[in-house]
Protein backbone atom coordinates (compact mmCIF):
# COMPACT_ATOMS: atom_id res chain seq x y z
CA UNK A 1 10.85 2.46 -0.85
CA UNK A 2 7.32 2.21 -2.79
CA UNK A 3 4.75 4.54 -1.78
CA UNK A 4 1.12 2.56 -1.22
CA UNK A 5 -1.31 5.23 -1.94
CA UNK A 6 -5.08 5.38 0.00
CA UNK A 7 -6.76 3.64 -2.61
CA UNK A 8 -4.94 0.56 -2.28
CA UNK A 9 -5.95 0.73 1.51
CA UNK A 10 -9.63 1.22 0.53
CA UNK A 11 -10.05 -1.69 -1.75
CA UNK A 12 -7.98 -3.72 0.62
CA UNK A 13 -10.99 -2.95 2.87
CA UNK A 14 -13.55 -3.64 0.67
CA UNK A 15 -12.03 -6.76 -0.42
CA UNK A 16 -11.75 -7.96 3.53
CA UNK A 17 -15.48 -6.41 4.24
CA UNK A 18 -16.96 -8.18 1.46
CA UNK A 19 -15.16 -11.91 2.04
CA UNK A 20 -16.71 -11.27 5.95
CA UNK A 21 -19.90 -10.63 4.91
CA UNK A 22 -20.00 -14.05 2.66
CA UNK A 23 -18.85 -15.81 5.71
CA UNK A 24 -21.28 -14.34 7.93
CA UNK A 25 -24.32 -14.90 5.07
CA UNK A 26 -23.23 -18.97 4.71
CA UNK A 27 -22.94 -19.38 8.49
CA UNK A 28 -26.60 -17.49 9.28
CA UNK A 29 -28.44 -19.35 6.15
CA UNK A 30 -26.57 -22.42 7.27
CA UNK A 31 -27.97 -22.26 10.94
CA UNK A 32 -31.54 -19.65 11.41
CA UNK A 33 -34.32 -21.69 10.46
CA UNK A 34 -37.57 -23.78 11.99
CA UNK A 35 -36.42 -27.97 11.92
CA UNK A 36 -38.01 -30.33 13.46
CA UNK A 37 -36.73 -34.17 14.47
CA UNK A 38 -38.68 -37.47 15.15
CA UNK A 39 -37.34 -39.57 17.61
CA UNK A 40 -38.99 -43.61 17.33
CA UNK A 41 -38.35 -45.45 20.55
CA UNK A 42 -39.30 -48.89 19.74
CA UNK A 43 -38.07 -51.74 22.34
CA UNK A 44 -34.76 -51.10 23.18
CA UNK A 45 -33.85 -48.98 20.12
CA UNK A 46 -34.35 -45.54 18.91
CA UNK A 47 -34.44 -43.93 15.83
CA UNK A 48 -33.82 -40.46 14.84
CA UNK A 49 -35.00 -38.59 11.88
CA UNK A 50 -34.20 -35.11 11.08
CA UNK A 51 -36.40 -33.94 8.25
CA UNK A 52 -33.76 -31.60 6.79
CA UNK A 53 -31.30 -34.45 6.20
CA UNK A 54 -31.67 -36.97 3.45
CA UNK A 55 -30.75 -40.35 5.41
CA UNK A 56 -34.51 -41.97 5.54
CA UNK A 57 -35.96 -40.11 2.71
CA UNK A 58 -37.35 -42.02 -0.11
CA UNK A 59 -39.30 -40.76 -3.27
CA UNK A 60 -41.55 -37.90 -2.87
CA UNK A 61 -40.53 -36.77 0.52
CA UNK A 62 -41.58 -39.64 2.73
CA UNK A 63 -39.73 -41.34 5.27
CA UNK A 64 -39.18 -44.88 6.32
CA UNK A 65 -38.62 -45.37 9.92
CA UNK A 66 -38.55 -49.67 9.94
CA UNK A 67 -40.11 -51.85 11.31
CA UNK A 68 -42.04 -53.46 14.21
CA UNK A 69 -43.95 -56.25 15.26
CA UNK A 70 -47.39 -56.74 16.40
CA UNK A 71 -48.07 -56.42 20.20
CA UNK A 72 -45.83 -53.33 21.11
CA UNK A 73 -45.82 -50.14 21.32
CA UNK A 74 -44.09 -47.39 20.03
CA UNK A 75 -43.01 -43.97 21.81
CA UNK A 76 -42.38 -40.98 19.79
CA UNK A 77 -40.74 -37.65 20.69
CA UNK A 78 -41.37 -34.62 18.19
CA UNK A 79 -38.78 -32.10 18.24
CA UNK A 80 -39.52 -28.43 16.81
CA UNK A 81 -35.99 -26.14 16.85
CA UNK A 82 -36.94 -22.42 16.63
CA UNK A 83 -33.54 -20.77 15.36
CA UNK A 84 -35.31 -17.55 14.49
CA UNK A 85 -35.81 -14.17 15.83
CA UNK A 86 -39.38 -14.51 15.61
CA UNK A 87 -42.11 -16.29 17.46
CA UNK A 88 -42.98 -19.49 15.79
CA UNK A 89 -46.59 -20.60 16.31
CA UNK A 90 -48.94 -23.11 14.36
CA UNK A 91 -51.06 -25.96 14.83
CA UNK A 92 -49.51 -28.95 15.64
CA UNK A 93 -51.48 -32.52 14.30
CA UNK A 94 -50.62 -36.25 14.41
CA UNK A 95 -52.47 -39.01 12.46
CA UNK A 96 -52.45 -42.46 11.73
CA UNK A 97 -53.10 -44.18 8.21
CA UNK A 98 -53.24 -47.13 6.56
CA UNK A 99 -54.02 -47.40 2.61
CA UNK A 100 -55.52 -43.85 2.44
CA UNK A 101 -58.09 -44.18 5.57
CA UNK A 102 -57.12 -41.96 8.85
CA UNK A 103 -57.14 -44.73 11.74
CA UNK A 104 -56.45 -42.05 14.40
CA UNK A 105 -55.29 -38.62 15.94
CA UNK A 106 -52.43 -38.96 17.48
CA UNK A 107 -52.04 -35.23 18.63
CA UNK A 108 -53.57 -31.80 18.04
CA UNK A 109 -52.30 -28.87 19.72
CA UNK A 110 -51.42 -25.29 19.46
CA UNK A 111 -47.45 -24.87 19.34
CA UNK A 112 -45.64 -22.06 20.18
CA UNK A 113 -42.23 -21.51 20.34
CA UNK A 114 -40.26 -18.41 21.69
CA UNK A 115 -37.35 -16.82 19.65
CA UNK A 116 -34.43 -19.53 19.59
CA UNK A 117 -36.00 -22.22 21.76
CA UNK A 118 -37.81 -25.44 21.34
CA UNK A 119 -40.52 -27.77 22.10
CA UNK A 120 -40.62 -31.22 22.37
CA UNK A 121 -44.21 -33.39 22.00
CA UNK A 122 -44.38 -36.86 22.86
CA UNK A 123 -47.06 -39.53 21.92
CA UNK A 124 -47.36 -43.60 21.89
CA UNK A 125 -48.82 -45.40 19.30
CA UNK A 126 -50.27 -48.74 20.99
CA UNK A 127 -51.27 -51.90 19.22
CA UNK A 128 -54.89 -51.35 19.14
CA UNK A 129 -54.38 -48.05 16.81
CA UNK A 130 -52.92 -50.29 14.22
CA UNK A 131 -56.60 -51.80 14.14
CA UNK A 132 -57.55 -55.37 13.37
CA UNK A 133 -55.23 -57.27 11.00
CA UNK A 134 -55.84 -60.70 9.56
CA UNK A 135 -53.14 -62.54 9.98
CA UNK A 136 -53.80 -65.42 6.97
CA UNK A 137 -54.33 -62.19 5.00
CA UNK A 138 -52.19 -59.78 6.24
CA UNK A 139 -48.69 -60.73 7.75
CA UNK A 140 -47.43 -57.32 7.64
CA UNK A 141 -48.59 -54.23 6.39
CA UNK A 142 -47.13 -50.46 6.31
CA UNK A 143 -48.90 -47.60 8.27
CA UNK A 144 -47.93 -43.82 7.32
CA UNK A 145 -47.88 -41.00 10.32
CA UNK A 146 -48.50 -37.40 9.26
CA UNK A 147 -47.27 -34.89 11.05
CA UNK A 148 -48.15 -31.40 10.00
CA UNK A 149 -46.46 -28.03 11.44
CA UNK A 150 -45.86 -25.12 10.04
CA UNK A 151 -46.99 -25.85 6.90
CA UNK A 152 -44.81 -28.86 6.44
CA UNK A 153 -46.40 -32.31 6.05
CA UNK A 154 -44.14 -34.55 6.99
CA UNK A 155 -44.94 -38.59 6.42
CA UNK A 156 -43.10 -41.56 7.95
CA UNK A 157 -43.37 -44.85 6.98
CA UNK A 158 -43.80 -47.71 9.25
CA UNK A 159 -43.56 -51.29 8.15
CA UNK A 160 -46.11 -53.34 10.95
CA UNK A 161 -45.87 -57.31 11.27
CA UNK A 162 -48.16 -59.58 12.94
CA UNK A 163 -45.42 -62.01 13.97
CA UNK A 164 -41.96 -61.85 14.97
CA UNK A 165 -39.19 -63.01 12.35
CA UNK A 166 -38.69 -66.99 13.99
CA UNK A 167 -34.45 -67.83 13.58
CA UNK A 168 -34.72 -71.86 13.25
CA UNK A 169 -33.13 -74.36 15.58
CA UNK A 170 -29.78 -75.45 14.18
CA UNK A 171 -29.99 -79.01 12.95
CA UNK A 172 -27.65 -81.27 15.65
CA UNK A 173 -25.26 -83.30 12.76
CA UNK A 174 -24.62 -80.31 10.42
């Protein structure tokens, strides 16, 4: 019968120590972290858009969230995550622009956020902060929110029409 000296036990050890401690470093950088989700509740549909994912993003960092027609409003939810063991705290603000000109403050708030909770902060965008629009001149038009936290700016995209798209009567005969 072979004898296994201590050594082999040790590096055995190490070898097992050091594979658990890769696990444990990809599941904590995988999961600690501040993120934040917007939620668009437009009609009957909502939209969600977490800024760490890359499903709405299009070139240099902004976000398109769709589309919507004159006349209604839109209800957004803000979610900040907190999956530190620190206090997260900053200054929270929500504009409104159109071609490089703020239209309006949305929100502007102090945030804070205890160790592994969150916050969520809600605000509606109504037709009359979209301002006036011609409609001979302008039949739609695309509005950018900025939402800054933290240090992040984060800027969605939303495409605004005047009128509905109008699906034409079938033609009786064809």
């Amino acid at each position: 019968m072979a004898r296994i000296d201590k050594s082999a036990y040790l590096y055995l050890g190490l070898t097992l120590a050091c594979f658990v401690a890769i696990l444990c470093i990809f599941i904590v950088d995988g999961y600690l972290g501040v993120y934040d989700t917007l939620y668009i509740i437009y009609e009957e549909h909502e939209q969600t858009i977490e800024f760490e994912g890359q499903q709405y993003i299009t070139e240099g960092g902004t976000y398109f969230a769709g589309e919507i027609v004159g006349g209604s409003s839109l209800l957004c939810r803000y979610r900040i995550d907190n999956r530190t063991f620190s206090l997260c705290e900053g200054q929270l603000t929500v504009s409104l622009w159109k071609a490089g000109n703020k239209l309006a403050d949305l929100v502007n708030r102090e945030i804070k956020i205890g160790r592994f909770g969150s916050t969520v902060v809600e605000w509606t965008i109504s037709p009359g902060k979209f301002g006036s629009m011609d409609a001979a001149v302008e039949e739609d038009t695309n509005y950018t929110v900025k939402i800054n936290f933290d240090g992040k700016e984060r800027r969605i995209i939303l495409g605004h029409r005047v009128r509905g798209i109008m699906v034409p009567k079938p033609t009786p005969g064809m």
